[in-house]
N, C-alpha and C. Protein backbone atom coordinates (compact mmCIF):
# COMPACT_ATOMS: atom_id res chain seq x y z
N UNK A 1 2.91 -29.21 -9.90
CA UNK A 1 3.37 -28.04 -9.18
C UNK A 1 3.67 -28.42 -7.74
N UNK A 2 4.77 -27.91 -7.27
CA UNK A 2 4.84 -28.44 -5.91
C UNK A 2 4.85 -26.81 -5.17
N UNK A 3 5.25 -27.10 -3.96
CA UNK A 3 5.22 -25.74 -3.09
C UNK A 3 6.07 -25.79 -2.28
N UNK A 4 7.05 -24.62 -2.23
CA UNK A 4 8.34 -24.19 -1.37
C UNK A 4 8.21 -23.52 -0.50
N UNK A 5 8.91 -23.37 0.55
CA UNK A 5 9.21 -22.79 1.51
C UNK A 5 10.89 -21.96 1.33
N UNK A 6 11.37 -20.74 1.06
CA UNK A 6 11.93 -20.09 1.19
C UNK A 6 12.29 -19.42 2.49
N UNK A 7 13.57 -19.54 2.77
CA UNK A 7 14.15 -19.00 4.37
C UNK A 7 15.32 -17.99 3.65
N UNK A 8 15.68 -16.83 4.48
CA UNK A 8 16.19 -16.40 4.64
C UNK A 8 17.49 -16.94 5.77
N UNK A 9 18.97 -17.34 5.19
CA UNK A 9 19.51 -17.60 5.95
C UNK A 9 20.87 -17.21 7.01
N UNK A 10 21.07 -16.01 6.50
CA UNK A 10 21.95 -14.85 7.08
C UNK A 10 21.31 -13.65 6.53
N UNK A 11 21.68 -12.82 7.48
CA UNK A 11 21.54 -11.59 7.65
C UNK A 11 22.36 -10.99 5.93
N UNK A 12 21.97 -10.02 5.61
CA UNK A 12 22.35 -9.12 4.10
C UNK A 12 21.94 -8.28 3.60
N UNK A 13 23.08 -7.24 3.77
CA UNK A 13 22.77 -5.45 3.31
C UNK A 13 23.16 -4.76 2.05
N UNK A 14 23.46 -5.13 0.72
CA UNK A 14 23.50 -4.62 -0.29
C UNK A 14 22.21 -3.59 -0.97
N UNK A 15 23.14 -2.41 -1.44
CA UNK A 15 22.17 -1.58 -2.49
C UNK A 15 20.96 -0.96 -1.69
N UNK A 16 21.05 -0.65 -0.52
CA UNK A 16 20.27 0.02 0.68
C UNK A 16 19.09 -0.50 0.72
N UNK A 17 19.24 -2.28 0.32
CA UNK A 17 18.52 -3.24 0.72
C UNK A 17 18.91 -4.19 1.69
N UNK A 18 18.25 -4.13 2.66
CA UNK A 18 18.30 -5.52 4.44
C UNK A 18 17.49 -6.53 4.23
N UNK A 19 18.22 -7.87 4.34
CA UNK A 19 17.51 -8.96 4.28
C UNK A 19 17.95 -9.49 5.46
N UNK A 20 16.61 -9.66 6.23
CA UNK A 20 17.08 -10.57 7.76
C UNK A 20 16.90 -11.69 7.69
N UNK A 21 17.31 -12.42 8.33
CA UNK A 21 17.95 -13.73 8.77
C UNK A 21 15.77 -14.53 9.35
N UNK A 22 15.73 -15.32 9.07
CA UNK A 22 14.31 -15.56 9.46
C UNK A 22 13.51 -15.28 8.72
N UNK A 23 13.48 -14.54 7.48
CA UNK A 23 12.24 -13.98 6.39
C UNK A 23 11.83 -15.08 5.55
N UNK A 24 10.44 -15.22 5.32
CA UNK A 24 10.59 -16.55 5.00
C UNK A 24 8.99 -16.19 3.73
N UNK A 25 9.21 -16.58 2.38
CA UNK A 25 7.80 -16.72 1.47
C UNK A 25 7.99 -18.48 1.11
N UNK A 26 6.02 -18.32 0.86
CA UNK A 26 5.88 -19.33 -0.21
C UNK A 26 5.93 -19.39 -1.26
N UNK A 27 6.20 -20.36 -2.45
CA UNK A 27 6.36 -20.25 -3.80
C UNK A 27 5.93 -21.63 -4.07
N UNK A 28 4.77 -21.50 -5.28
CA UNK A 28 4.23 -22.59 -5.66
C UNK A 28 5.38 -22.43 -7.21
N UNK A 29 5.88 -23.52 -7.44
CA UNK A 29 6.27 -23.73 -8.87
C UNK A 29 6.52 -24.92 -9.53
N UNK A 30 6.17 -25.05 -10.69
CA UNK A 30 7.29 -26.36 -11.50
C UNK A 30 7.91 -26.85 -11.81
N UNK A 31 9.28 -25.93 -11.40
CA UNK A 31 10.42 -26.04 -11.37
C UNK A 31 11.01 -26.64 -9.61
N UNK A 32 12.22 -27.65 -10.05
CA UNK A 32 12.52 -28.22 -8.82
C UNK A 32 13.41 -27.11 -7.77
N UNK A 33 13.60 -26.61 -8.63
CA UNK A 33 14.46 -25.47 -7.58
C UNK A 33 13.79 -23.78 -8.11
N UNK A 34 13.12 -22.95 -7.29
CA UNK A 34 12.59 -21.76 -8.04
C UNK A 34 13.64 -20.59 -7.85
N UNK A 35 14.49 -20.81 -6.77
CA UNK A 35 15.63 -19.77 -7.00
C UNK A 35 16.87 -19.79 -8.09
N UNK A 36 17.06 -20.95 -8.69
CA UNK A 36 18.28 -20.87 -9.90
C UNK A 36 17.67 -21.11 -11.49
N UNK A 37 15.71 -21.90 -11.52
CA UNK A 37 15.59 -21.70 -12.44
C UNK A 37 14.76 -20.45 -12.79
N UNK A 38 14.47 -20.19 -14.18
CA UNK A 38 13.97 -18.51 -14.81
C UNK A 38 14.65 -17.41 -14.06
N UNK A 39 15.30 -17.37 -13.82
CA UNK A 39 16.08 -16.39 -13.20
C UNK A 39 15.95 -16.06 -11.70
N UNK A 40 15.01 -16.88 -11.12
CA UNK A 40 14.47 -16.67 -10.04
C UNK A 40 12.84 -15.85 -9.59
N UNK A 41 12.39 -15.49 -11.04
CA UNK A 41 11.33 -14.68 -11.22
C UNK A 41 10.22 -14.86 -10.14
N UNK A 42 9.99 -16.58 -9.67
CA UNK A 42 8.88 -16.25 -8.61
C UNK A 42 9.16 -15.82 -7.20
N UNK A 43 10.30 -16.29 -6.65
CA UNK A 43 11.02 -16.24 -5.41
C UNK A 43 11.00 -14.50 -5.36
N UNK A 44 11.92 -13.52 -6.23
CA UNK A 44 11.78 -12.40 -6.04
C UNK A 44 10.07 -11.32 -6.21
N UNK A 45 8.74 -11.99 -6.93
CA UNK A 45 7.99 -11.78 -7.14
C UNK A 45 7.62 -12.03 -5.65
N UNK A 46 7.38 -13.09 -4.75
CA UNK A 46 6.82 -13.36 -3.66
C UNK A 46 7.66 -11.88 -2.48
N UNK A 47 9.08 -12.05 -2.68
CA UNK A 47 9.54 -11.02 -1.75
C UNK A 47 9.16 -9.38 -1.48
N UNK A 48 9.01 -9.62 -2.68
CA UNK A 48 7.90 -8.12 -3.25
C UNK A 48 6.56 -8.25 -2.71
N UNK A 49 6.23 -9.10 -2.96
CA UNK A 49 4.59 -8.82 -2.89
C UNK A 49 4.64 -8.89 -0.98
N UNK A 50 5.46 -9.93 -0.55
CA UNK A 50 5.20 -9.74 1.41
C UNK A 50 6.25 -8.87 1.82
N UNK A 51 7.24 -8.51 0.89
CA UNK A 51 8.33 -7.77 2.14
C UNK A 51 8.29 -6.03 1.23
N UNK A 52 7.83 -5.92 -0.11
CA UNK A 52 8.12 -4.48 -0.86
C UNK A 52 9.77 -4.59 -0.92
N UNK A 53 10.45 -5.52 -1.59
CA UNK A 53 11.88 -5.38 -1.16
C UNK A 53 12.09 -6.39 -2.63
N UNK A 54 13.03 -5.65 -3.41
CA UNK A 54 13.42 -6.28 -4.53
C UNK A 54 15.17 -6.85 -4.31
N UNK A 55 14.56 -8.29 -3.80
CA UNK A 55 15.73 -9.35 -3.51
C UNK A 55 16.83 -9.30 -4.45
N UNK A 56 16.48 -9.17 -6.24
CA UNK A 56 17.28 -9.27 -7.43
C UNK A 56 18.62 -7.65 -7.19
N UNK A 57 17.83 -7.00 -6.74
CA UNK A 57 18.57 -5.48 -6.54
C UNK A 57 19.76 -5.80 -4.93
N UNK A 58 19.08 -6.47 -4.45
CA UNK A 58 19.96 -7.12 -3.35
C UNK A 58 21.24 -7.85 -3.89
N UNK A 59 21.29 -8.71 -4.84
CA UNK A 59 21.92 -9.70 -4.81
C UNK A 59 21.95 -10.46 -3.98
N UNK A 60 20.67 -10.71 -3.16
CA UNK A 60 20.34 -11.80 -2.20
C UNK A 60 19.95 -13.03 -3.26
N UNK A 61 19.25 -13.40 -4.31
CA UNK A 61 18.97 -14.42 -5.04
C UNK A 61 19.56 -15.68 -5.21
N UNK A 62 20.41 -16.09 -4.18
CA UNK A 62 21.13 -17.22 -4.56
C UNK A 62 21.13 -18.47 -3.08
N UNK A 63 21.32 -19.22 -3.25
CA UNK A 63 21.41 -20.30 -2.55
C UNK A 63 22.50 -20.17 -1.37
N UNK A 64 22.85 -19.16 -1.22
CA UNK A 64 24.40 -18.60 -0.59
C UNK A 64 23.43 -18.12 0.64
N UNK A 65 22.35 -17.12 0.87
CA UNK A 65 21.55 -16.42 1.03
C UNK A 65 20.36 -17.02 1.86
N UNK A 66 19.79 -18.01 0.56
CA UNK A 66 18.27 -18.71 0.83
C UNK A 66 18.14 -19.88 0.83
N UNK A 67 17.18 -20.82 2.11
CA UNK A 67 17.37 -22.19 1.86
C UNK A 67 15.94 -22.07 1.39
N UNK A 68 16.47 -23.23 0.58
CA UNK A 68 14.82 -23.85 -0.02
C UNK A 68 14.28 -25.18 0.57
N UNK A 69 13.01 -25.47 0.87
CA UNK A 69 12.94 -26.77 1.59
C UNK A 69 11.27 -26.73 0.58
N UNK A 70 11.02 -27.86 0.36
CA UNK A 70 9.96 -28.87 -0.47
C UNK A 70 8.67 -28.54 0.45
N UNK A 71 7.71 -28.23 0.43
CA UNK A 71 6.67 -28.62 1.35
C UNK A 71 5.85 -29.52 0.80
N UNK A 72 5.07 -29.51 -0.50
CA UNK A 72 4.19 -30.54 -0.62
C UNK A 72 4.61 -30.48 -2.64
């Protein structure tokens, strides 16, 4: 299992959902990338649980959006 760091990397307002620029969760997973594999299930699970904000309803979920960087 390794552990990610998720950034928010522009600003994004779809579906009377705001995602700012700077928002940032952790995600422990086994997958090398947690935003394109399972659908993204932990990445939007973490956004929920620190921001109450369902990223998938955004169409924020994509690499367009979010950088991913490796931490350990």
């Amino acid at each position: 299992m390794a552990l990610f760091l998720i950034t928010v990397k522009q600003n994004h307002y779809a579906n009377g959902i705001r995602l700012e620029k700077g928002m940032t969760v952790e995600v422990s997973s086994k997958y090398s990338n947690p935003i394109t594999t399972n659908g993204g299930h932990e990445v939007a699970d973490a956004f929920m649980r620190k921001y109450g904000i369902d990223i998938k309803k955004n169409c924020g979920l994509t690499s367009v959006y979010l950088d991913l960087k490796k931490i350990s």
